[in-house]
N, C-alpha and C. Protein backbone atom coordinates (compact mmCIF):
# COMPACT_ATOMS: atom_id res chain seq x y z
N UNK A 1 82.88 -79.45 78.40
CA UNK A 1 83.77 -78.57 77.67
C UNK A 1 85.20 -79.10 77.79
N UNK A 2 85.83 -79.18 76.81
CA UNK A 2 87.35 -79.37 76.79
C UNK A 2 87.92 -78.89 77.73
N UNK A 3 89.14 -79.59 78.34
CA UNK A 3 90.08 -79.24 79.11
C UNK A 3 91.55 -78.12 79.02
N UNK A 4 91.59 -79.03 77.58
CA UNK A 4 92.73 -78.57 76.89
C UNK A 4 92.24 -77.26 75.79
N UNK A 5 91.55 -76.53 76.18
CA UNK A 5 90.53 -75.54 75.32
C UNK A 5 92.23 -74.73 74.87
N UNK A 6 92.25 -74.30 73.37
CA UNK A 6 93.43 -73.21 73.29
C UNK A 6 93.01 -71.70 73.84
N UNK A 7 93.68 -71.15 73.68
CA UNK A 7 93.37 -69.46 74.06
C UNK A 7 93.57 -69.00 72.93
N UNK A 8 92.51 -67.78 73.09
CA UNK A 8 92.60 -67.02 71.85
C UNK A 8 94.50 -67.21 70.95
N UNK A 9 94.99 -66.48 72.01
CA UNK A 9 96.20 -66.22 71.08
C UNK A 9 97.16 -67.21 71.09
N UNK A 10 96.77 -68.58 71.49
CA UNK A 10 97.37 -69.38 70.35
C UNK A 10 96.24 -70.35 68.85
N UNK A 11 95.46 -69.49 69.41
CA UNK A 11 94.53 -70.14 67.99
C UNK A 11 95.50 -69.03 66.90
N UNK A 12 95.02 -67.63 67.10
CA UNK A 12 95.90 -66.71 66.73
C UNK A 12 97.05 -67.38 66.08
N UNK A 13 97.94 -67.75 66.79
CA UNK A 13 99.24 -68.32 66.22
C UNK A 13 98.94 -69.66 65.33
N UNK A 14 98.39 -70.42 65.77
CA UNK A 14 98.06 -71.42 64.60
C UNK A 14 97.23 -70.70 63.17
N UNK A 15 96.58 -69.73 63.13
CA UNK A 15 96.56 -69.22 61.79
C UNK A 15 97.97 -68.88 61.28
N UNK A 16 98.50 -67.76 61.84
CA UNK A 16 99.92 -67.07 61.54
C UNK A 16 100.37 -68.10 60.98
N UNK A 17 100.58 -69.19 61.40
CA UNK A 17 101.34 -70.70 61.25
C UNK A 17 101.37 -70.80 59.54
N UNK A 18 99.55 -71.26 59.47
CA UNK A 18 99.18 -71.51 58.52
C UNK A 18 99.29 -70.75 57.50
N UNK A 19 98.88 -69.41 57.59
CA UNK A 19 99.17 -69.00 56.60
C UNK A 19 100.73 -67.64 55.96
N UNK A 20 101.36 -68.46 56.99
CA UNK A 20 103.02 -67.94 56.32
C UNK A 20 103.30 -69.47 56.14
N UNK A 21 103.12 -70.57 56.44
CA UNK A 21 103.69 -71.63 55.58
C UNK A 21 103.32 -72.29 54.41
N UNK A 22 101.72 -71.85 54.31
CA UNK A 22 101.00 -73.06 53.38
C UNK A 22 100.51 -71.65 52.01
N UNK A 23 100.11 -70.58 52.72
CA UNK A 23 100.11 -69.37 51.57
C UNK A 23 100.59 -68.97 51.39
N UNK A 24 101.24 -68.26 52.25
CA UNK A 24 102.39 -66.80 51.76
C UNK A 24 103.38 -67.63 50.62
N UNK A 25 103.76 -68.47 50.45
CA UNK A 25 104.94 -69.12 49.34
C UNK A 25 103.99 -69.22 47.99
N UNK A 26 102.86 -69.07 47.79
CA UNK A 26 101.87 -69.27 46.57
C UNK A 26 101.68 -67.69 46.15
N UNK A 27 101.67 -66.41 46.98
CA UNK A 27 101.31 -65.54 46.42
C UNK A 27 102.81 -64.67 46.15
N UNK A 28 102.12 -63.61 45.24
CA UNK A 28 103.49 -62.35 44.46
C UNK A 28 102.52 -61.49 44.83
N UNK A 29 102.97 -60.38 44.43
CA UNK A 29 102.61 -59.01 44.82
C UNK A 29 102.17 -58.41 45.23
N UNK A 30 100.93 -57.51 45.22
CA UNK A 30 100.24 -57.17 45.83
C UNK A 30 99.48 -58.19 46.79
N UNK A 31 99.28 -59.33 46.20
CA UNK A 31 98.47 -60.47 47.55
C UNK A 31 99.17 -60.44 48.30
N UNK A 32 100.29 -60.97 47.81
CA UNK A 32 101.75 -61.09 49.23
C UNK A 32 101.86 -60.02 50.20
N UNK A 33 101.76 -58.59 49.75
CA UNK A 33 101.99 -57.72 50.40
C UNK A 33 100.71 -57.39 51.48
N UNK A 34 99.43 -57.67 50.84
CA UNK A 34 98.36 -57.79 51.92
C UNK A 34 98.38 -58.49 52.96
N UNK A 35 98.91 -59.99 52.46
CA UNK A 35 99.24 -60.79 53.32
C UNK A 35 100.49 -60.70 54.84
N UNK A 36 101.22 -59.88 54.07
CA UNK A 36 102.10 -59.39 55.34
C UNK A 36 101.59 -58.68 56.26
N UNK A 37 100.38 -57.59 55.37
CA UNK A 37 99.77 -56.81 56.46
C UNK A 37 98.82 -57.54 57.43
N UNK A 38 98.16 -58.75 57.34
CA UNK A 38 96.99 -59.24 57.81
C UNK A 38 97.96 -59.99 58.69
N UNK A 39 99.38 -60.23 58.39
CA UNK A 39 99.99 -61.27 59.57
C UNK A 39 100.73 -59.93 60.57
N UNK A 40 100.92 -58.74 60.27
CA UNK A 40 101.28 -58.36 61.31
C UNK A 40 100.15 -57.03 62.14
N UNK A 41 99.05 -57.44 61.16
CA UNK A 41 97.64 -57.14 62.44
C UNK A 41 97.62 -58.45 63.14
N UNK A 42 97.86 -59.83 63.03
CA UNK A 42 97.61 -60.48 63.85
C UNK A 42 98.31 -60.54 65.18
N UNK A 43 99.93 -59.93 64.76
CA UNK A 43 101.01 -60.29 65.88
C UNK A 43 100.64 -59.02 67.01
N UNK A 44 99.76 -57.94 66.30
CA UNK A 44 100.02 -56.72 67.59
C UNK A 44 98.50 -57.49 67.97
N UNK A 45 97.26 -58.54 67.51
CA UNK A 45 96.21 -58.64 67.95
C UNK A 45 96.69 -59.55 69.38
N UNK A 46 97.49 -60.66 68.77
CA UNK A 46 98.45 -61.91 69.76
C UNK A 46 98.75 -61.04 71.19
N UNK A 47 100.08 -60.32 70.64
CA UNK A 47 100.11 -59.59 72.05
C UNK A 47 99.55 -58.55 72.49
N UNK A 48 98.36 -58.68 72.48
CA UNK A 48 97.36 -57.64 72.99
C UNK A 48 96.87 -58.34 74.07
N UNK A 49 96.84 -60.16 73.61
CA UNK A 49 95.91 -61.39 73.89
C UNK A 49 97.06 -61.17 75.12
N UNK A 50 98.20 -61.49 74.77
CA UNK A 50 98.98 -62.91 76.33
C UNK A 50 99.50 -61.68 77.05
């Protein structure tokens, strides 16, 4: 098994990463606005994690 294994909540953060840099700039409206919601279920999931 890997050494360097990540932890949940920075896998966590490497989504967040991904998708406020590479999606969130492609969507409008209502996607966008889902999308805010799904990134800030992730941030209360993150610090739930560390």
């Amino acid at each position: 098994m890997a050494q360097n294994k990540p932890t949940a909540a920075q896998l966590i953060g490497a989504v967040k990463a991904f998708l406020e840099h590479e999606i969130k700039p492609e969507l409008r409206g209502h996607e966008a606005f889902n999308l805010m919601v799904a990134l800030k279920s992730l941030d209360i999931v993150q610090r739930e994690l560390e």
